[in-house]
PDB file of N, CA and C in Angstrom:
ATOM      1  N   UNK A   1       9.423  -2.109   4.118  1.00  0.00           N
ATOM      2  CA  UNK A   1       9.477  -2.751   5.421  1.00  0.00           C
ATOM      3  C   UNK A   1       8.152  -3.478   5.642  1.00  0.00           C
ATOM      4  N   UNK A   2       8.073  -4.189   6.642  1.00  0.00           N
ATOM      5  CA  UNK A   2       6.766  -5.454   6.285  1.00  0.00           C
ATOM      6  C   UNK A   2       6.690  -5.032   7.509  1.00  0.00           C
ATOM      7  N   UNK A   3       5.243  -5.258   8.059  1.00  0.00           N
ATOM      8  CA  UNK A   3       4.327  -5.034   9.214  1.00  0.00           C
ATOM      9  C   UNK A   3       5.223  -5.869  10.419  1.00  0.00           C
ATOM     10  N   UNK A   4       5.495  -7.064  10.401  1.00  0.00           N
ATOM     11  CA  UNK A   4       6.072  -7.589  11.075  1.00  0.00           C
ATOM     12  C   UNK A   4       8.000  -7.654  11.641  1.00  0.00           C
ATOM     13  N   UNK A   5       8.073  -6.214  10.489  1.00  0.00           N
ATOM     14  CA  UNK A   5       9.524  -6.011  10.971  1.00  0.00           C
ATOM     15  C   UNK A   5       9.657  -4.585  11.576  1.00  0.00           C
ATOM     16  N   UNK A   6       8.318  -3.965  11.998  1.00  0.00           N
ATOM     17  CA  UNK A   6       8.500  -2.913  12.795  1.00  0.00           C
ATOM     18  C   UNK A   6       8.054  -2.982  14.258  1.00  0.00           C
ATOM     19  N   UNK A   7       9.047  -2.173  15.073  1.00  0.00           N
ATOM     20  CA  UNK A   7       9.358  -2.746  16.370  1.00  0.00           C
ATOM     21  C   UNK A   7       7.990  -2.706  17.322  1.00  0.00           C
ATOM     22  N   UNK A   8       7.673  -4.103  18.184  1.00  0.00           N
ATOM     23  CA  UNK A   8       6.587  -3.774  18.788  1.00  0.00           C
ATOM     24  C   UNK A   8       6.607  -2.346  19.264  1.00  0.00           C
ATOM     25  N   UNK A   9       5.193  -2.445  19.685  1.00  0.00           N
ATOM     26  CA  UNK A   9       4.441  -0.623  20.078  1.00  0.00           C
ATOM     27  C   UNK A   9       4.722  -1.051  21.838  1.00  0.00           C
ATOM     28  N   UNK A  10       4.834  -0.673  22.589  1.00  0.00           N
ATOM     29  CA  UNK A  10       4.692  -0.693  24.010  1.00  0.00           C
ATOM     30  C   UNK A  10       4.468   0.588  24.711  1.00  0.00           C
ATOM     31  N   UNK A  11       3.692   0.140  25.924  1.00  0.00           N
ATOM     32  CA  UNK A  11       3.712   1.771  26.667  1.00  0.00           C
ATOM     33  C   UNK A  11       4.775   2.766  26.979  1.00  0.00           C
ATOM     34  N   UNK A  12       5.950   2.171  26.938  1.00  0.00           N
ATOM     35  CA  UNK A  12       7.026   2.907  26.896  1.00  0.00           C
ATOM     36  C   UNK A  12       7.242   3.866  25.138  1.00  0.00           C
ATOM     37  N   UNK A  13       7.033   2.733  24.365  1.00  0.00           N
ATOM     38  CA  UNK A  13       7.558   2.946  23.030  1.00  0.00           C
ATOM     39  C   UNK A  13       6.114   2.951  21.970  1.00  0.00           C
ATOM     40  N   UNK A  14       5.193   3.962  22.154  1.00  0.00           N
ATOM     41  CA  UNK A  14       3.937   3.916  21.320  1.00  0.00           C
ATOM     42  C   UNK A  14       4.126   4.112  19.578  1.00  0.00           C
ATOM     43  N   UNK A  15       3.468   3.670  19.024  1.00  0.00           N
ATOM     44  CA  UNK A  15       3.529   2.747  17.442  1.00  0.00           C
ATOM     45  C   UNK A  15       3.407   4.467  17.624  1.00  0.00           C
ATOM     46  N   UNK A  16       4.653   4.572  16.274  1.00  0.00           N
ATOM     47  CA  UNK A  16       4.949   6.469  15.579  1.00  0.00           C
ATOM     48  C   UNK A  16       4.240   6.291  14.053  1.00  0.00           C
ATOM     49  N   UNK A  17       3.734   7.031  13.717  1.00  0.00           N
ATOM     50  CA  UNK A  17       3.206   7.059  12.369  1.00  0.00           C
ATOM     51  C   UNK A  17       4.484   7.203  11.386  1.00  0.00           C
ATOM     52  N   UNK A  18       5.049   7.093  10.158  1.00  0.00           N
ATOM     53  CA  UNK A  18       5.795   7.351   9.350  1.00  0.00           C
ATOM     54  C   UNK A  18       5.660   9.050   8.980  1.00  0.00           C
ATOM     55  N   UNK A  19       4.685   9.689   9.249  1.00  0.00           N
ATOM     56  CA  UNK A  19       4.146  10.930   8.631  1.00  0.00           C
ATOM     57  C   UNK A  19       3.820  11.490   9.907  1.00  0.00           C
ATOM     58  N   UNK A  20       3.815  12.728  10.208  1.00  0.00           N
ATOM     59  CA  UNK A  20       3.186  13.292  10.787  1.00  0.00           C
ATOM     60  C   UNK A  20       1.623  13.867  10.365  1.00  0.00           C
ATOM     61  N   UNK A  21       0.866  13.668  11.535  1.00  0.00           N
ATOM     62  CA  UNK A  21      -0.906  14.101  10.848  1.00  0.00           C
ATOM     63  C   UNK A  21      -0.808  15.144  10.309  1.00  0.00           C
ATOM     64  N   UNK A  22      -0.258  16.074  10.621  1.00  0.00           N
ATOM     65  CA  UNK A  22      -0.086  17.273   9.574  1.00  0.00           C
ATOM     66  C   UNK A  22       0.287  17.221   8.189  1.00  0.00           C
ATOM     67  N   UNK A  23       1.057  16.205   7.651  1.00  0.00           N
ATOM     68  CA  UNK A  23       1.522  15.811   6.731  1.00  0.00           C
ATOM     69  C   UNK A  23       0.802  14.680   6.031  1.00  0.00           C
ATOM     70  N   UNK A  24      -0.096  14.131   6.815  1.00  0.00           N
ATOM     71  CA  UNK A  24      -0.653  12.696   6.282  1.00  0.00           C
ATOM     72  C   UNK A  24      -2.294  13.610   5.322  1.00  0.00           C
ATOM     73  N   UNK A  25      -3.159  14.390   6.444  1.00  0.00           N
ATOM     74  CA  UNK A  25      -4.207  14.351   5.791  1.00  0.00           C
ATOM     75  C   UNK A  25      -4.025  15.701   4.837  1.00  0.00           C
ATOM     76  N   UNK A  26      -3.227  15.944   4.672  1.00  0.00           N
ATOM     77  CA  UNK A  26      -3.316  17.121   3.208  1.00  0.00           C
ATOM     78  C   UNK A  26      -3.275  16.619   1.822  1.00  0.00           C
ATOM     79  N   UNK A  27      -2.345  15.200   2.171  1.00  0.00           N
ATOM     80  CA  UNK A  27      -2.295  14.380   1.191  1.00  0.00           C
ATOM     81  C   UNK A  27      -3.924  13.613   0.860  1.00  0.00           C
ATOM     82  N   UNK A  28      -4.322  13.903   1.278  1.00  0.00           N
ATOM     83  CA  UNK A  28      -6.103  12.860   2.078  1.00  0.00           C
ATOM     84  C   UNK A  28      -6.816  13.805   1.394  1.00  0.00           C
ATOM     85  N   UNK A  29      -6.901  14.902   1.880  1.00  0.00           N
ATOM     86  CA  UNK A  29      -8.032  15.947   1.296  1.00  0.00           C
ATOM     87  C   UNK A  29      -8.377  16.633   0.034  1.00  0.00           C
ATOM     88  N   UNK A  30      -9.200  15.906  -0.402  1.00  0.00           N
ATOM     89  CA  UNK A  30      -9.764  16.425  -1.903  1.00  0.00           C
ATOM     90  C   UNK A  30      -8.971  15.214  -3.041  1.00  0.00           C
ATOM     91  N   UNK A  31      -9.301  14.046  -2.074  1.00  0.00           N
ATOM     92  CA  UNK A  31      -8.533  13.181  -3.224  1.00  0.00           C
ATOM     93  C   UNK A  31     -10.117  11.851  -2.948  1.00  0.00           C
ATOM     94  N   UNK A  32     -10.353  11.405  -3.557  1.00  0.00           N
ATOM     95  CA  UNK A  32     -11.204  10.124  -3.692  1.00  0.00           C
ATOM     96  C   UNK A  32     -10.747   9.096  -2.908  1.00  0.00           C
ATOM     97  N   UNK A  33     -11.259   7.858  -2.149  1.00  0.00           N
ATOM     98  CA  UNK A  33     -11.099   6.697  -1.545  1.00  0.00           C
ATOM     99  C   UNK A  33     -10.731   5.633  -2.521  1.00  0.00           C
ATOM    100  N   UNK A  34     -11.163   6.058  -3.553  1.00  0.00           N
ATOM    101  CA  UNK A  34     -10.487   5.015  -4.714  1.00  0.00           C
ATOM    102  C   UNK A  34      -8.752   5.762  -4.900  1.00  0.00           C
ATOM    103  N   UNK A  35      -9.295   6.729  -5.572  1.00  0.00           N
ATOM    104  CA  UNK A  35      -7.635   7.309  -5.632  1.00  0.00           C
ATOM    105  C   UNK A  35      -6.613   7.155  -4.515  1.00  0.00           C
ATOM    106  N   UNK A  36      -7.313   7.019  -3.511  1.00  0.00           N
ATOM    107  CA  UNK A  36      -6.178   6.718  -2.299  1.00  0.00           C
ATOM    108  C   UNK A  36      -5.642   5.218  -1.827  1.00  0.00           C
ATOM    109  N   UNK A  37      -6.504   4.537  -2.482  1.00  0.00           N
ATOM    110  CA  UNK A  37      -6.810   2.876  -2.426  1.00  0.00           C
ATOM    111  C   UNK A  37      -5.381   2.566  -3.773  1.00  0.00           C
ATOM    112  N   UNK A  38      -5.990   3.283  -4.622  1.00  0.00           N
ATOM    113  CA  UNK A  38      -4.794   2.828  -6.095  1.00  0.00           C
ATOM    114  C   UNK A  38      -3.703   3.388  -5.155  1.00  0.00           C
ATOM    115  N   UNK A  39      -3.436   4.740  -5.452  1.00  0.00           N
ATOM    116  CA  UNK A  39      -2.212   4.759  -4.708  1.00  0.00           C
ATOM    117  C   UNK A  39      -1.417   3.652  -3.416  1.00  0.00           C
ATOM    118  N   UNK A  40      -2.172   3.367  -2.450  1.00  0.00           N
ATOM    119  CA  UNK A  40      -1.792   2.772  -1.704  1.00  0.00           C
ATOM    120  C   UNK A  40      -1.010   1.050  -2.360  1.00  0.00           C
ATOM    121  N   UNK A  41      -1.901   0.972  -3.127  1.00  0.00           N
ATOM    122  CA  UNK A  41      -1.563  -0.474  -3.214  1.00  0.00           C
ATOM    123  C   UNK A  41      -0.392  -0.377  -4.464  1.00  0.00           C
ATOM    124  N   UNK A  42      -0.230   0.826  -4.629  1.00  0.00           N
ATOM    125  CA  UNK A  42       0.942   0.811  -6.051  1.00  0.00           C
ATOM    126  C   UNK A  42       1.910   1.120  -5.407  1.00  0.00           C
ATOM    127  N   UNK A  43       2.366   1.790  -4.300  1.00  0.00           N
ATOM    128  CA  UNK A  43       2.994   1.821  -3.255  1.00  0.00           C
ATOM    129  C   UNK A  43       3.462   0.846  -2.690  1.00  0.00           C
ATOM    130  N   UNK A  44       2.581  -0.132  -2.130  1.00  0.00           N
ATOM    131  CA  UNK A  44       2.807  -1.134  -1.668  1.00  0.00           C
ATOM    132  C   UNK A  44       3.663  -2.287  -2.226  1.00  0.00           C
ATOM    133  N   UNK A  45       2.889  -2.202  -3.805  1.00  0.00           N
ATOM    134  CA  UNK A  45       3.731  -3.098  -4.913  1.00  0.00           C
ATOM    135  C   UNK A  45       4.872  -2.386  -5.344  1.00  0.00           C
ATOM    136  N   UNK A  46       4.870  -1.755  -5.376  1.00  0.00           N
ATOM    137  CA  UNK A  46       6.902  -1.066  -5.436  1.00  0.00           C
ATOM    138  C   UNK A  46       7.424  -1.830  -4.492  1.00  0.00           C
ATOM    139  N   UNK A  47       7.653  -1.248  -3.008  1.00  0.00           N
ATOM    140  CA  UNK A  47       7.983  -1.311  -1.650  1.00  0.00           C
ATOM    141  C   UNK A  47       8.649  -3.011  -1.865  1.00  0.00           C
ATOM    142  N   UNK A  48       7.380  -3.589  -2.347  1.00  0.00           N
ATOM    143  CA  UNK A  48       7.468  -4.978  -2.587  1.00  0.00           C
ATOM    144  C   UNK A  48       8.038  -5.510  -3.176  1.00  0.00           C
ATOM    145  N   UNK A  49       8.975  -4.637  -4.558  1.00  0.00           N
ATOM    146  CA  UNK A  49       9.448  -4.796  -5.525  1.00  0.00           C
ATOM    147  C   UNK A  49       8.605  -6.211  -6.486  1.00  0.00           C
ATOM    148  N   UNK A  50       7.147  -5.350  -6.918  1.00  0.00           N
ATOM    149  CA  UNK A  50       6.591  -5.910  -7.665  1.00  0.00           C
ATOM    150  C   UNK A  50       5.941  -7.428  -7.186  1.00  0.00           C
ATOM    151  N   UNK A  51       6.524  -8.004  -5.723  1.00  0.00           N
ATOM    152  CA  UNK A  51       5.969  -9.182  -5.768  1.00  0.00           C
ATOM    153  C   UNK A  51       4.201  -8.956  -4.972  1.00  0.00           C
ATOM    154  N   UNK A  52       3.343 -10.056  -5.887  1.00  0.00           N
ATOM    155  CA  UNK A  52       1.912  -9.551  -5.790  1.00  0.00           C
ATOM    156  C   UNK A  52       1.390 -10.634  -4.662  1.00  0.00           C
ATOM    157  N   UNK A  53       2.402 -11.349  -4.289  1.00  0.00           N
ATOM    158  CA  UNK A  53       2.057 -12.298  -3.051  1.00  0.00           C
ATOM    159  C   UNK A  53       2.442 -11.487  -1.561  1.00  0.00           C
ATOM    160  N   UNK A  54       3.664 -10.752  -2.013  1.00  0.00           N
ATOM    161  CA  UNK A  54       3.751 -10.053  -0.624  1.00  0.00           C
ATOM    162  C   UNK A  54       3.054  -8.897  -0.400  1.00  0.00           C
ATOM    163  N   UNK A  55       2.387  -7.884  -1.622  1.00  0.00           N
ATOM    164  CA  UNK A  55       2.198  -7.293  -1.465  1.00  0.00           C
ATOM    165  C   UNK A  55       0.675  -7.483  -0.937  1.00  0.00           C
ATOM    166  N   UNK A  56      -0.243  -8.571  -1.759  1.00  0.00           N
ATOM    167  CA  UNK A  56      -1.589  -8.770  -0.706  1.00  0.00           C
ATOM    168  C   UNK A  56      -1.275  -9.061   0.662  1.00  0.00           C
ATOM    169  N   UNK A  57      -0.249  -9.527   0.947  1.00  0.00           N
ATOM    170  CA  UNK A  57      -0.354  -9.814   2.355  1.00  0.00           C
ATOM    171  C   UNK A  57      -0.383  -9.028   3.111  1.00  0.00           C
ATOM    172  N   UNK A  58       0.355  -7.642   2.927  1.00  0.00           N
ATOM    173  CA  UNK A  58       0.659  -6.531   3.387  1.00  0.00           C
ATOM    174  C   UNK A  58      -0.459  -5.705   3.485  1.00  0.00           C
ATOM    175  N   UNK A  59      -1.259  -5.561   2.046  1.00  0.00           N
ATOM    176  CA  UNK A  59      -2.758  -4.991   2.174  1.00  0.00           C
ATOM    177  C   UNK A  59      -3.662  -5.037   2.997  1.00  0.00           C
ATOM    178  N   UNK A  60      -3.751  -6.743   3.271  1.00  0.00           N
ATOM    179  CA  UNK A  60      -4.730  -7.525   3.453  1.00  0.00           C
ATOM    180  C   UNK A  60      -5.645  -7.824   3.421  1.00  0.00           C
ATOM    181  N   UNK A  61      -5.190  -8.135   1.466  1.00  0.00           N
ATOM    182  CA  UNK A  61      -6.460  -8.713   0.647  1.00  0.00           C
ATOM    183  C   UNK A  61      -5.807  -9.780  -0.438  1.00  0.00           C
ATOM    184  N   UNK A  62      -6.815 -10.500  -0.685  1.00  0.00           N
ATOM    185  CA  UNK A  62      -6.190 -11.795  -1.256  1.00  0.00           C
ATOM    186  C   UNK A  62      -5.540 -11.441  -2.198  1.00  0.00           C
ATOM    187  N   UNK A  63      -4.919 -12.346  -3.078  1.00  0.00           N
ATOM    188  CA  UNK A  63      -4.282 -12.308  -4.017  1.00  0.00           C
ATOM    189  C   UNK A  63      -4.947 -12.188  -5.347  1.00  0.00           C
ATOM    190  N   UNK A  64      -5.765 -12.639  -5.475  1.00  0.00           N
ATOM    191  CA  UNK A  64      -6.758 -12.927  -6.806  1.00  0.00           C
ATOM    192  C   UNK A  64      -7.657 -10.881  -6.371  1.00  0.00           C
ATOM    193  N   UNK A  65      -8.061 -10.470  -5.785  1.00  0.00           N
ATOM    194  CA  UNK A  65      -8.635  -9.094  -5.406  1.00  0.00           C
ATOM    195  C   UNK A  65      -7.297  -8.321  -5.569  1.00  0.00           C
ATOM    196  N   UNK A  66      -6.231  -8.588  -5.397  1.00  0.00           N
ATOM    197  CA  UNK A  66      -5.129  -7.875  -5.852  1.00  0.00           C
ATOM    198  C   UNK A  66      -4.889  -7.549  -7.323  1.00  0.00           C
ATOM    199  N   UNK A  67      -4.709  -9.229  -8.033  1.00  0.00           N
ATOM    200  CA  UNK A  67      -5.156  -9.187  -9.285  1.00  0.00           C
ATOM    201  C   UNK A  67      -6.147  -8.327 -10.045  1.00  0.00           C
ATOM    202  N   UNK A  68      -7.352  -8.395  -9.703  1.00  0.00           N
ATOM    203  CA  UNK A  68      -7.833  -7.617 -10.057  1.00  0.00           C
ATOM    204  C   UNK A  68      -7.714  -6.434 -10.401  1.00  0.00           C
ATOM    205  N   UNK A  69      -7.285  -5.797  -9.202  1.00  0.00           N
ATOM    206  CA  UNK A  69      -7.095  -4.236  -9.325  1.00  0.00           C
ATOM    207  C   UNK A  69      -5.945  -3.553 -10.057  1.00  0.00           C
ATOM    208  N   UNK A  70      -5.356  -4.626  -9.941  1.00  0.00           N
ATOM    209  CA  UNK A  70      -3.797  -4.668 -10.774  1.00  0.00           C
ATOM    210  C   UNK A  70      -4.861  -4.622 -12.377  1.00  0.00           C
ATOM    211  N   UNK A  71      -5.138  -5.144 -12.647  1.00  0.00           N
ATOM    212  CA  UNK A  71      -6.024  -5.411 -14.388  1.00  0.00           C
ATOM    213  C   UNK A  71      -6.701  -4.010 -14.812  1.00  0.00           C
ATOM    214  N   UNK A  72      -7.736  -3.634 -13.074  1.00  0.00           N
ATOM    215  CA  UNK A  72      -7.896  -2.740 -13.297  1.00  0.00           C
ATOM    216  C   UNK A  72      -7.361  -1.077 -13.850  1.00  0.00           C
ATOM    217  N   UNK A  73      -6.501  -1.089 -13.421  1.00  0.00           N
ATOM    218  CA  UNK A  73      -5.464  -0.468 -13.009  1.00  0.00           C
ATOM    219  C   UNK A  73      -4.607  -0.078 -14.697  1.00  0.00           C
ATOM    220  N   UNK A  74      -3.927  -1.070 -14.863  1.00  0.00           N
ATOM    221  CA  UNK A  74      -3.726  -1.485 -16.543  1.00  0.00           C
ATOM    222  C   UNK A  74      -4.606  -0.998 -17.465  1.00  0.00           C
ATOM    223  N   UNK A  75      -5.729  -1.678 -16.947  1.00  0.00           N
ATOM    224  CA  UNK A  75      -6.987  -1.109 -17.958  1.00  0.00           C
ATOM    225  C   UNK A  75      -7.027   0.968 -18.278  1.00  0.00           C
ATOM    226  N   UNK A  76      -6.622   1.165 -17.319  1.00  0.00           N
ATOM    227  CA  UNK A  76      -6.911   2.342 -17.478  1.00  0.00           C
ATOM    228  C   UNK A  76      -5.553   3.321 -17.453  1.00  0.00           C
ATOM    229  N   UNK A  77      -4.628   2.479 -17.749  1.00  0.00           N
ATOM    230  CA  UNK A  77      -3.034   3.208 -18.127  1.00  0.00           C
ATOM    231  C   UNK A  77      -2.666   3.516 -17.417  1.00  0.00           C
ATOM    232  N   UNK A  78      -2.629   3.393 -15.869  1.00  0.00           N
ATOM    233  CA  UNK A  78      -1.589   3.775 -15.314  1.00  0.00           C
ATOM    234  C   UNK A  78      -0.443   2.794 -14.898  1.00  0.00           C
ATOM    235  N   UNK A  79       0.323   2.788 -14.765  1.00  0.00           N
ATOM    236  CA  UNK A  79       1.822   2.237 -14.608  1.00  0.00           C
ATOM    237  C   UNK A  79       1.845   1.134 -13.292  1.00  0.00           C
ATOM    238  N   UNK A  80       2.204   0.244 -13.600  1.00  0.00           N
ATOM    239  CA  UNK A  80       1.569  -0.504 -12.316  1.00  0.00           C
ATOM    240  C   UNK A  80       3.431  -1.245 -12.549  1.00  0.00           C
ATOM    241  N   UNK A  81       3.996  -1.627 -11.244  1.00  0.00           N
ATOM    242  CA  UNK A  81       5.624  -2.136 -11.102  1.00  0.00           C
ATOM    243  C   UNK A  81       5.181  -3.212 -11.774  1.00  0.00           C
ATOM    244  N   UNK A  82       6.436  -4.121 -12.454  1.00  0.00           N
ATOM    245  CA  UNK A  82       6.615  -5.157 -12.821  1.00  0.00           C
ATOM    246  C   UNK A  82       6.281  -6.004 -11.882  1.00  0.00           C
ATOM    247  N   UNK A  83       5.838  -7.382 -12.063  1.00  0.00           N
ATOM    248  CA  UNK A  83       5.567  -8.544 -11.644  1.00  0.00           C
ATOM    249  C   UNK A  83       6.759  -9.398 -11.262  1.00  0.00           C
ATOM    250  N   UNK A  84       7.049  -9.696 -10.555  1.00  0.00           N
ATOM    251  CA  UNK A  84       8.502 -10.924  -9.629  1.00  0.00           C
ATOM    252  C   UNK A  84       7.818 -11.437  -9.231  1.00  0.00           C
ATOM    253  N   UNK A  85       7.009 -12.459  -8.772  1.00  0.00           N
ATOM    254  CA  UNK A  85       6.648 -13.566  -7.768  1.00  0.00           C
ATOM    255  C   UNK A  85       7.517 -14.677  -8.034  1.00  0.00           C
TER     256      UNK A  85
END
């Protein structure tokens, strides 16, 4: 789902997390800011079904810094989704 297809937040209707905090930072604790950064953005590029234009957008970080990390990423064997743009 893309940032812009979830329903505005209003005072009636306040933005819900997908997770509950109980559930979000256990996943958080005792893991690295990098490790949570890869994850996120390999996540993201699934979700995306591999496309690396929607998925920087979603990040919000360019495309070429996407690249990167994507190389990075490769470089060091882990499984990164196929490419569709």
């Amino acid at each position: 789902m893309m940032p812009h297809e979830f329903p505005a937040a209003t005072p009636e209707n306040p933005p819900q997390p997908s997770l509950a905090l109980n559930e979000i930072v256990p996943l958080l604790i005792g893991s690295t800011v990098g490790e949570i950064e890869r994850e996120l953005v390999l996540q993201t590029l699934a979700r995306c079904d591999g496309n690396r234009t929607r998925a920087a957008r979603v990040l919000g970080v360019s495309v070429r810094t996407l690249r990167n990390k994507i190389r990075q990423y490769s470089a060091e064997g882990i499984d990164v989704p196929a490419h569709h743009d």
